[in-house]
Structure formats: C-alpha cells, structure tokens
N, C-alpha and C. Protein backbone atom coordinates (compact mmCIF):
# COMPACT_ATOMS: atom_id res chain seq x y z
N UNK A 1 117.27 47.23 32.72
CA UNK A 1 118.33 46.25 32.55
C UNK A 1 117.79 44.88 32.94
N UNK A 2 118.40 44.10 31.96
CA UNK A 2 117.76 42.29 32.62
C UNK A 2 118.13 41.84 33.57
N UNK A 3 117.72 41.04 34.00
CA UNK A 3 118.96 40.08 35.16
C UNK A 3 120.18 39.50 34.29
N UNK A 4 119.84 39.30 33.08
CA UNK A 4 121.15 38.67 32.75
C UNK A 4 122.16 39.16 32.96
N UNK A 5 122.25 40.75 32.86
CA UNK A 5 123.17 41.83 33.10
C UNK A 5 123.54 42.24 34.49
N UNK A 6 122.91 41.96 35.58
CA UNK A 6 122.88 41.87 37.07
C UNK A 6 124.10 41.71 37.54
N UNK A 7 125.13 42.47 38.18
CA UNK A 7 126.15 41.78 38.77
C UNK A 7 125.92 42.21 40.23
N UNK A 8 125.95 40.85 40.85
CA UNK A 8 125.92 40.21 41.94
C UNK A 8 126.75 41.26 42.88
N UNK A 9 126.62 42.39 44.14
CA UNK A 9 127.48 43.06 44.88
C UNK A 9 127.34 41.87 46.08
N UNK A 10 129.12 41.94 46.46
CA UNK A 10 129.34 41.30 48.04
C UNK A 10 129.61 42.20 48.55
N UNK A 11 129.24 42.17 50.18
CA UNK A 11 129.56 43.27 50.85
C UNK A 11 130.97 42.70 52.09
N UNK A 12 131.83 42.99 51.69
CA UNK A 12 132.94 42.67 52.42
C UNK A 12 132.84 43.53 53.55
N UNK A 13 134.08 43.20 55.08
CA UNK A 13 134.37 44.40 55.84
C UNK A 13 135.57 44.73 55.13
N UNK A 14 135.41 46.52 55.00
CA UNK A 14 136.76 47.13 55.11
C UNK A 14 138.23 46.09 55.71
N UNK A 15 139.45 45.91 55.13
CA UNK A 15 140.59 45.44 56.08
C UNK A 15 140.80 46.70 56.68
N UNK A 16 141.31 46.54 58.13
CA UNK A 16 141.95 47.47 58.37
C UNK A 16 143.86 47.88 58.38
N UNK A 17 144.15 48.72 57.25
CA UNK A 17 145.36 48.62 56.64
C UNK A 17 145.68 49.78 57.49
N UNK A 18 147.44 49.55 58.18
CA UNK A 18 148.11 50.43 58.02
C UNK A 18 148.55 51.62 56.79
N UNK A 19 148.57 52.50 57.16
CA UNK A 19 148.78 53.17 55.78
C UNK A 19 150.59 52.77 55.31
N UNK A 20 151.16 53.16 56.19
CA UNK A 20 152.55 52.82 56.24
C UNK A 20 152.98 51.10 56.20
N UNK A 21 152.33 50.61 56.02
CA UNK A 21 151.91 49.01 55.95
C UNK A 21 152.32 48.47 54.26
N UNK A 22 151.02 49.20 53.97
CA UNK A 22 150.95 48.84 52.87
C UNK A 22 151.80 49.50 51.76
N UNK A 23 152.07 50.87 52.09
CA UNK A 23 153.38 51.22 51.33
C UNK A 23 154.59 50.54 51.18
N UNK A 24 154.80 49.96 52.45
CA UNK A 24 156.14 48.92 52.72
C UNK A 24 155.76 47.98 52.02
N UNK A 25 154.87 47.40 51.73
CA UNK A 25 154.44 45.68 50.70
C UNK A 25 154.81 46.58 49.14
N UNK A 26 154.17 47.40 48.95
CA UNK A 26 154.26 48.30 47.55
C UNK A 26 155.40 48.31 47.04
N UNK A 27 156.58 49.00 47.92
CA UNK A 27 157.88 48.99 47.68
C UNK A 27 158.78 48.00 47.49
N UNK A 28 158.28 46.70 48.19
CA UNK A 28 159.24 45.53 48.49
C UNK A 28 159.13 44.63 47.24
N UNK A 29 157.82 44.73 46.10
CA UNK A 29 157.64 43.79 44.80
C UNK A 29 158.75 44.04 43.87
N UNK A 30 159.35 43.02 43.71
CA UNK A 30 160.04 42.84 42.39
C UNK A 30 160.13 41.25 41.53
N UNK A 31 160.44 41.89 40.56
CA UNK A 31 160.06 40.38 39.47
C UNK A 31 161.44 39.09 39.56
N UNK A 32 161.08 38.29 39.58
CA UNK A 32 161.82 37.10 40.02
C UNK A 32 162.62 36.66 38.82
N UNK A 33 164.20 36.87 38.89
CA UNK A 33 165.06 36.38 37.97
C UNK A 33 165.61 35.22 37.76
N UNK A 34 165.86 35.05 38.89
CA UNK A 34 166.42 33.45 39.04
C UNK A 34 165.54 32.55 40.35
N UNK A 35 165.71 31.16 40.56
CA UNK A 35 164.84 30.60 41.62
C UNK A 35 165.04 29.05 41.67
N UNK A 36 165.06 28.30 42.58
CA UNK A 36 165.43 27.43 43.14
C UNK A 36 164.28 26.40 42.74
N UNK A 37 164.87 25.46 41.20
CA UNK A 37 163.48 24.40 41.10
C UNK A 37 163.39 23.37 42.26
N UNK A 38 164.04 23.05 43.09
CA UNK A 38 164.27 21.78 44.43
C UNK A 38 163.49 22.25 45.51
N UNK A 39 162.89 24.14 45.52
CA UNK A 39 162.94 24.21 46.59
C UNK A 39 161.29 24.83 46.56
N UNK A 40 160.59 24.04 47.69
CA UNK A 40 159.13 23.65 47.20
C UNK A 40 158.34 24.69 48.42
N UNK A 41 157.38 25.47 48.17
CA UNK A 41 156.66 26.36 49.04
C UNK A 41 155.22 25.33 49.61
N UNK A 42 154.98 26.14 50.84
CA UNK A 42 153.91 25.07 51.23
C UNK A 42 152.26 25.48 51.07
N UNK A 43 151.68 24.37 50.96
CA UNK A 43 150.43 24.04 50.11
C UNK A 43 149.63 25.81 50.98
N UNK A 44 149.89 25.98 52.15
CA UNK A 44 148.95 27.58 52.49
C UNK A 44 149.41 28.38 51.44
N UNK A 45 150.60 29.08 51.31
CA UNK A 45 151.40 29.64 50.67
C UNK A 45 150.88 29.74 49.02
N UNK A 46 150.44 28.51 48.88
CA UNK A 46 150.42 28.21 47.18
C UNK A 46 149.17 28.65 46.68
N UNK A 47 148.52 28.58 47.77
CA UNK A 47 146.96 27.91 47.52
C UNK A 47 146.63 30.15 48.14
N UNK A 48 147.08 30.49 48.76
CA UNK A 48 147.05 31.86 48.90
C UNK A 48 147.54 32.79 47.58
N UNK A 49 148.65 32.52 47.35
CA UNK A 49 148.99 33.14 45.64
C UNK A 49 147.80 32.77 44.94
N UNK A 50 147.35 31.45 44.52
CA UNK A 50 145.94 31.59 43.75
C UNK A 50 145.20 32.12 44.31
N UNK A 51 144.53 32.20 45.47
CA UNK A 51 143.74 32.99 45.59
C UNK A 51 143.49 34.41 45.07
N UNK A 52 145.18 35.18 45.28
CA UNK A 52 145.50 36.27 45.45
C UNK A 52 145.21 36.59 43.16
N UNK A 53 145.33 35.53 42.95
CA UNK A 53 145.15 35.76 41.30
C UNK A 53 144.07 35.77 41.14
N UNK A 54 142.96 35.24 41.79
CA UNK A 54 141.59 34.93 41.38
C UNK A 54 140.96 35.98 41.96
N UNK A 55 141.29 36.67 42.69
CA UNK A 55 141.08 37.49 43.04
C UNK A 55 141.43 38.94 42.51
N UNK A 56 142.44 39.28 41.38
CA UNK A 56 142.97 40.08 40.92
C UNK A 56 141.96 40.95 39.92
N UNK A 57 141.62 42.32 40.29
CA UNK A 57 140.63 42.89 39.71
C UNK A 57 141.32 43.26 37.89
N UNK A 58 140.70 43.21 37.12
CA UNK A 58 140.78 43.38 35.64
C UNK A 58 139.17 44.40 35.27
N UNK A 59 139.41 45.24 34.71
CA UNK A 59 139.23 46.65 33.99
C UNK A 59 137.29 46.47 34.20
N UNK A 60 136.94 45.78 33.78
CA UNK A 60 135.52 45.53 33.91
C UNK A 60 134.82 44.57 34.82
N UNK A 61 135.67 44.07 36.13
CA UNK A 61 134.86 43.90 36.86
C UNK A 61 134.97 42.34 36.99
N UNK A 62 135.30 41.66 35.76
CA UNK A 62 135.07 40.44 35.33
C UNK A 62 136.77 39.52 35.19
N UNK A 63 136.80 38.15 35.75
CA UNK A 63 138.01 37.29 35.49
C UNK A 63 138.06 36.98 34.13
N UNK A 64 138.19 37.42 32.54
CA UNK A 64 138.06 36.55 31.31
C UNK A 64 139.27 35.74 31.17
N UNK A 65 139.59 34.88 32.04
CA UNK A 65 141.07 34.57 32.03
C UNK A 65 141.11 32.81 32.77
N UNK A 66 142.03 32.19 32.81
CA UNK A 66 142.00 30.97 32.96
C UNK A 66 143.37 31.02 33.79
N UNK A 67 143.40 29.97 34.56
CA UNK A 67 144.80 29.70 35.21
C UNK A 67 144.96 28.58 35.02
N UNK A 68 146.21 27.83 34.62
CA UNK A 68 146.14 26.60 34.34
C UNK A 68 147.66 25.96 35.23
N UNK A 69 147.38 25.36 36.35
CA UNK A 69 148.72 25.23 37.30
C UNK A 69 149.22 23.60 36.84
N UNK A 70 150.44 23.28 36.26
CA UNK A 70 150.94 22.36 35.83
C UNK A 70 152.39 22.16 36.59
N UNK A 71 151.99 21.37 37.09
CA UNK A 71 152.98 20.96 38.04
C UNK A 71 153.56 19.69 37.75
N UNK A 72 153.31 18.60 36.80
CA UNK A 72 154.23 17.45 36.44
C UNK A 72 155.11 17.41 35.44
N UNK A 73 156.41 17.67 36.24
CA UNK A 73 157.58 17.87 35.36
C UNK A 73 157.74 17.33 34.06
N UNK A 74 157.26 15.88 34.01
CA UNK A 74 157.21 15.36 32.64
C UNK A 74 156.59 16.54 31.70
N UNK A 75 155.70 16.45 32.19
CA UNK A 75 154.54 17.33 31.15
C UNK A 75 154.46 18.37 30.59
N UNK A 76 155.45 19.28 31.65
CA UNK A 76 155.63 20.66 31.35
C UNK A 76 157.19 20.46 30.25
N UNK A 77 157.83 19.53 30.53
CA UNK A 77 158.73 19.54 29.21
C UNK A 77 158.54 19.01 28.15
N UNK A 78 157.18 17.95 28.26
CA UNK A 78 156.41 17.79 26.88
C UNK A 78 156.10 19.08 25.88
N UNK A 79 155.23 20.09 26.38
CA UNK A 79 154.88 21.22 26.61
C UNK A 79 155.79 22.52 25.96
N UNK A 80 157.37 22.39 26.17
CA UNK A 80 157.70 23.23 26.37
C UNK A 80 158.00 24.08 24.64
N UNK A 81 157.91 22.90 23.56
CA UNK A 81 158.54 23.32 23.02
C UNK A 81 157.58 24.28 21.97
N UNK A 82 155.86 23.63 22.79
CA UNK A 82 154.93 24.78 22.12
C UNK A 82 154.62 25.93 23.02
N UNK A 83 155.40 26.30 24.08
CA UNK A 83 155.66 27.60 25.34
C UNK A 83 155.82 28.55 24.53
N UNK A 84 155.85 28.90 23.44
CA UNK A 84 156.46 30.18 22.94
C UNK A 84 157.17 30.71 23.58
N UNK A 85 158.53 30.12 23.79
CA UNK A 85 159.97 30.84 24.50
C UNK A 85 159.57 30.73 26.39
N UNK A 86 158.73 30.24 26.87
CA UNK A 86 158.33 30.62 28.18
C UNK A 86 159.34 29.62 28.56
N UNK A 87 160.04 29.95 29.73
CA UNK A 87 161.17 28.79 30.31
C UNK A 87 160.29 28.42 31.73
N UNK A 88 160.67 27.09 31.63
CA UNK A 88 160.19 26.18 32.22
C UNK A 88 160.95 25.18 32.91
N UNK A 89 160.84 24.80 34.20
CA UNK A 89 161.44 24.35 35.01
C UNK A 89 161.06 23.08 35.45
C-alpha cells in the first residue's frame, strides 16, 4: 500500500464511562420541534456541538461533508428561498 493510502492512527485514552451514564444520555435524545430564535447559547456550548459534529464518525472512517454555520439573519433569509423547504429562523 502507498502512503497516499496511509491513514494516520491517534491514540486517544479510553474515557472512562459509566455504563449507566451513558445509557441515561442515549435515552434522553430527541429531535427539536419548536425553539426559541431570541434565545442565544454560549460560545463553549456552540463551539462543543461543532466539535461534537466534526467529530461524528461516518461509515469509512472519513468526514466527506462540509458544515457551513450561518448565522446573519439577513443572509439566511436571502437564502431561504433556495433552502429547499428547510425553515429558517
């Protein structure tokens, strides 16, 4: 195999998870119906959800994916009307 093909191993520590821990986070996800546009989360918080995406394992190992965070209201209602139905706040 080449190097081009090489993927890079990190060696993390183990977390150490409750077992009963993490079942309780498992159980508690649900998808967000309604939500408060006035009401603003803070920059740890925000900046941890991306992480938590960039971090999100996909089938081969690899991110083929883009995140694109748009946050100026103007813009996103410029925007909206090529959203394909995505509602926007």
């Amino acid at each position: 195999m080449s190097d081009k093909y090489t993927i890079e191993t990190v060696h993390t520590p183990q977390p150490k998870l409750n077992r009963n821990d993490l079942l309780q986070v498992m159980k508690y996800r649900y998808a967000t119906k309604k939500w408060d546009p006035n009401k603003k989360i803070s920059d740890a918080d925000f900046n941890a959800i991306l992480e938590a995406g960039r971090l999100s394992p996909t089938s081969f190992g690899f991110e083929p994916y883009q995140m694109i965070i748009l946050q100026d209201k103007d813009l996103r209602q410029a925007i909206k009307p090529h959203a394909l139905g995505l509602k926007m706040l």
